[in-house]
C-alpha atoms as a PDB file:
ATOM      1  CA  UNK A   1      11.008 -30.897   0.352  1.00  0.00           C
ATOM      2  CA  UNK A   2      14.407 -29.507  -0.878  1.00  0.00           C
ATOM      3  CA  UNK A   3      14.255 -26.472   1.636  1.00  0.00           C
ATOM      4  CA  UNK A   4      12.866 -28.912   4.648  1.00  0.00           C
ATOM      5  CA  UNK A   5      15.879 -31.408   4.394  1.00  0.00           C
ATOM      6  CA  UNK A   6      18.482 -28.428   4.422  1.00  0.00           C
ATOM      7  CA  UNK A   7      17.025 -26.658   6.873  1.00  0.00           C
ATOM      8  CA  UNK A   8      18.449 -29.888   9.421  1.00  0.00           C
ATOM      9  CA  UNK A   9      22.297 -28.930   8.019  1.00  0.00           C
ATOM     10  CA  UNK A  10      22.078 -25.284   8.328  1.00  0.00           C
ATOM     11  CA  UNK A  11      22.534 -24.791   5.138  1.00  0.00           C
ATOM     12  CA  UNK A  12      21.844 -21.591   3.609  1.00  0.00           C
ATOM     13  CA  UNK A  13      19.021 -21.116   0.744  1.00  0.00           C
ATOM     14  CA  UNK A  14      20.247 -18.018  -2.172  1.00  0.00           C
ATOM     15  CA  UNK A  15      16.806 -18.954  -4.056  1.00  0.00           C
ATOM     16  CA  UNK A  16      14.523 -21.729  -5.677  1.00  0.00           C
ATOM     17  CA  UNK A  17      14.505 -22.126  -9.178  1.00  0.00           C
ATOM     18  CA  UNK A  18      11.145 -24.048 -10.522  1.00  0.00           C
ATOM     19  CA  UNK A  19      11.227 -26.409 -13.275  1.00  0.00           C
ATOM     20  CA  UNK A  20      11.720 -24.956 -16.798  1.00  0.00           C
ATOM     21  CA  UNK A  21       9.637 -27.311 -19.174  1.00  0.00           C
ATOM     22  CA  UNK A  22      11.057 -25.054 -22.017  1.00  0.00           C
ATOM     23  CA  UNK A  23      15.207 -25.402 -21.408  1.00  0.00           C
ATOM     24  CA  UNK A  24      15.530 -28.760 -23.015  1.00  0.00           C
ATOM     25  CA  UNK A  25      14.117 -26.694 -26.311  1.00  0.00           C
ATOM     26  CA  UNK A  26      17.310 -24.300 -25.169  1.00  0.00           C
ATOM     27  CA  UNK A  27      20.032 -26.314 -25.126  1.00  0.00           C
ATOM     28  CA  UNK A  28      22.238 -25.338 -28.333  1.00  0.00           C
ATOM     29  CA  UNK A  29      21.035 -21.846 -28.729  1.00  0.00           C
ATOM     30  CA  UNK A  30      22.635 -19.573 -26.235  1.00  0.00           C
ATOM     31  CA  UNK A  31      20.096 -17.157 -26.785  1.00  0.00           C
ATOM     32  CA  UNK A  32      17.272 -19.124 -26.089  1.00  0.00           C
ATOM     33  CA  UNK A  33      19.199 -20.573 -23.001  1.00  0.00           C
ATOM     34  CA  UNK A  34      19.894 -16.881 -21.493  1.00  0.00           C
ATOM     35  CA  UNK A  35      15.918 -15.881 -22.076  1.00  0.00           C
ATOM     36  CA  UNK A  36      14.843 -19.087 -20.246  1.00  0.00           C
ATOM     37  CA  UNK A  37      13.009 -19.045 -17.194  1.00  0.00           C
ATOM     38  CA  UNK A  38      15.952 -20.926 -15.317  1.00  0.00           C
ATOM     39  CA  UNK A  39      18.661 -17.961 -16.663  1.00  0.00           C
ATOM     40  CA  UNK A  40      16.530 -15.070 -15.493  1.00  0.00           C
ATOM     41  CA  UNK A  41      16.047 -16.747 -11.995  1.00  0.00           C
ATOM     42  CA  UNK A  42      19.923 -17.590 -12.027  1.00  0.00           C
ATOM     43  CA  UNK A  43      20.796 -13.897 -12.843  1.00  0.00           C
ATOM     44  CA  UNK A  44      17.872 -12.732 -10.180  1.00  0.00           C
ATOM     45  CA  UNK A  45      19.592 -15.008  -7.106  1.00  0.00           C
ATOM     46  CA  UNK A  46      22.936 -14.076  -8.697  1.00  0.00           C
ATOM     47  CA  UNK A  47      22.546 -10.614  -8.065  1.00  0.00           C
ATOM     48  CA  UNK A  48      20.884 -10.989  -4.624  1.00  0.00           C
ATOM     49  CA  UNK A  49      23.545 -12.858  -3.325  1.00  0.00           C
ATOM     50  CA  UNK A  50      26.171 -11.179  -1.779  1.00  0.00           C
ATOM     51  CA  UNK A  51      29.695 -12.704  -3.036  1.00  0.00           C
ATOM     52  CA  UNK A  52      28.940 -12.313  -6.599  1.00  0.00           C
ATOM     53  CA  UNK A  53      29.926  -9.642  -8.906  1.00  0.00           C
ATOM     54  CA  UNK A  54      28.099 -10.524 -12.354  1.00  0.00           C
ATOM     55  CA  UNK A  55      28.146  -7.762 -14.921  1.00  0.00           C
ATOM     56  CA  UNK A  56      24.698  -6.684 -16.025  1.00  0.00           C
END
């Protein structure tokens, strides 16, 4: 729905990110945050997008 209602602004799409039932559980423990499924498809757009220069 997201995609469809952009797509009439032109805006451009760098990725879709699903629903993470598991980040609430993250939230305080950095590690756990950066080994969620939201922070590895972050890092993934991240470093498909040009503009970006994130440090592996």
């Amino acid at each position: 729905m997201v995609k469809h209602d952009l797509k009439e602004f032109d805006v451009p799409i760098l990725g879709e990110v699903g629903f993470d039932i598991k980040i609430e559980d993250s939230i305080g423990d950095v590690k756990k945050l950066l080994e969620s499924d939201f922070a590895v498809k972050m890092k993934e757009i991240v470093l498909k997008s040009s503009g970006f220069d994130l440090k592996t």
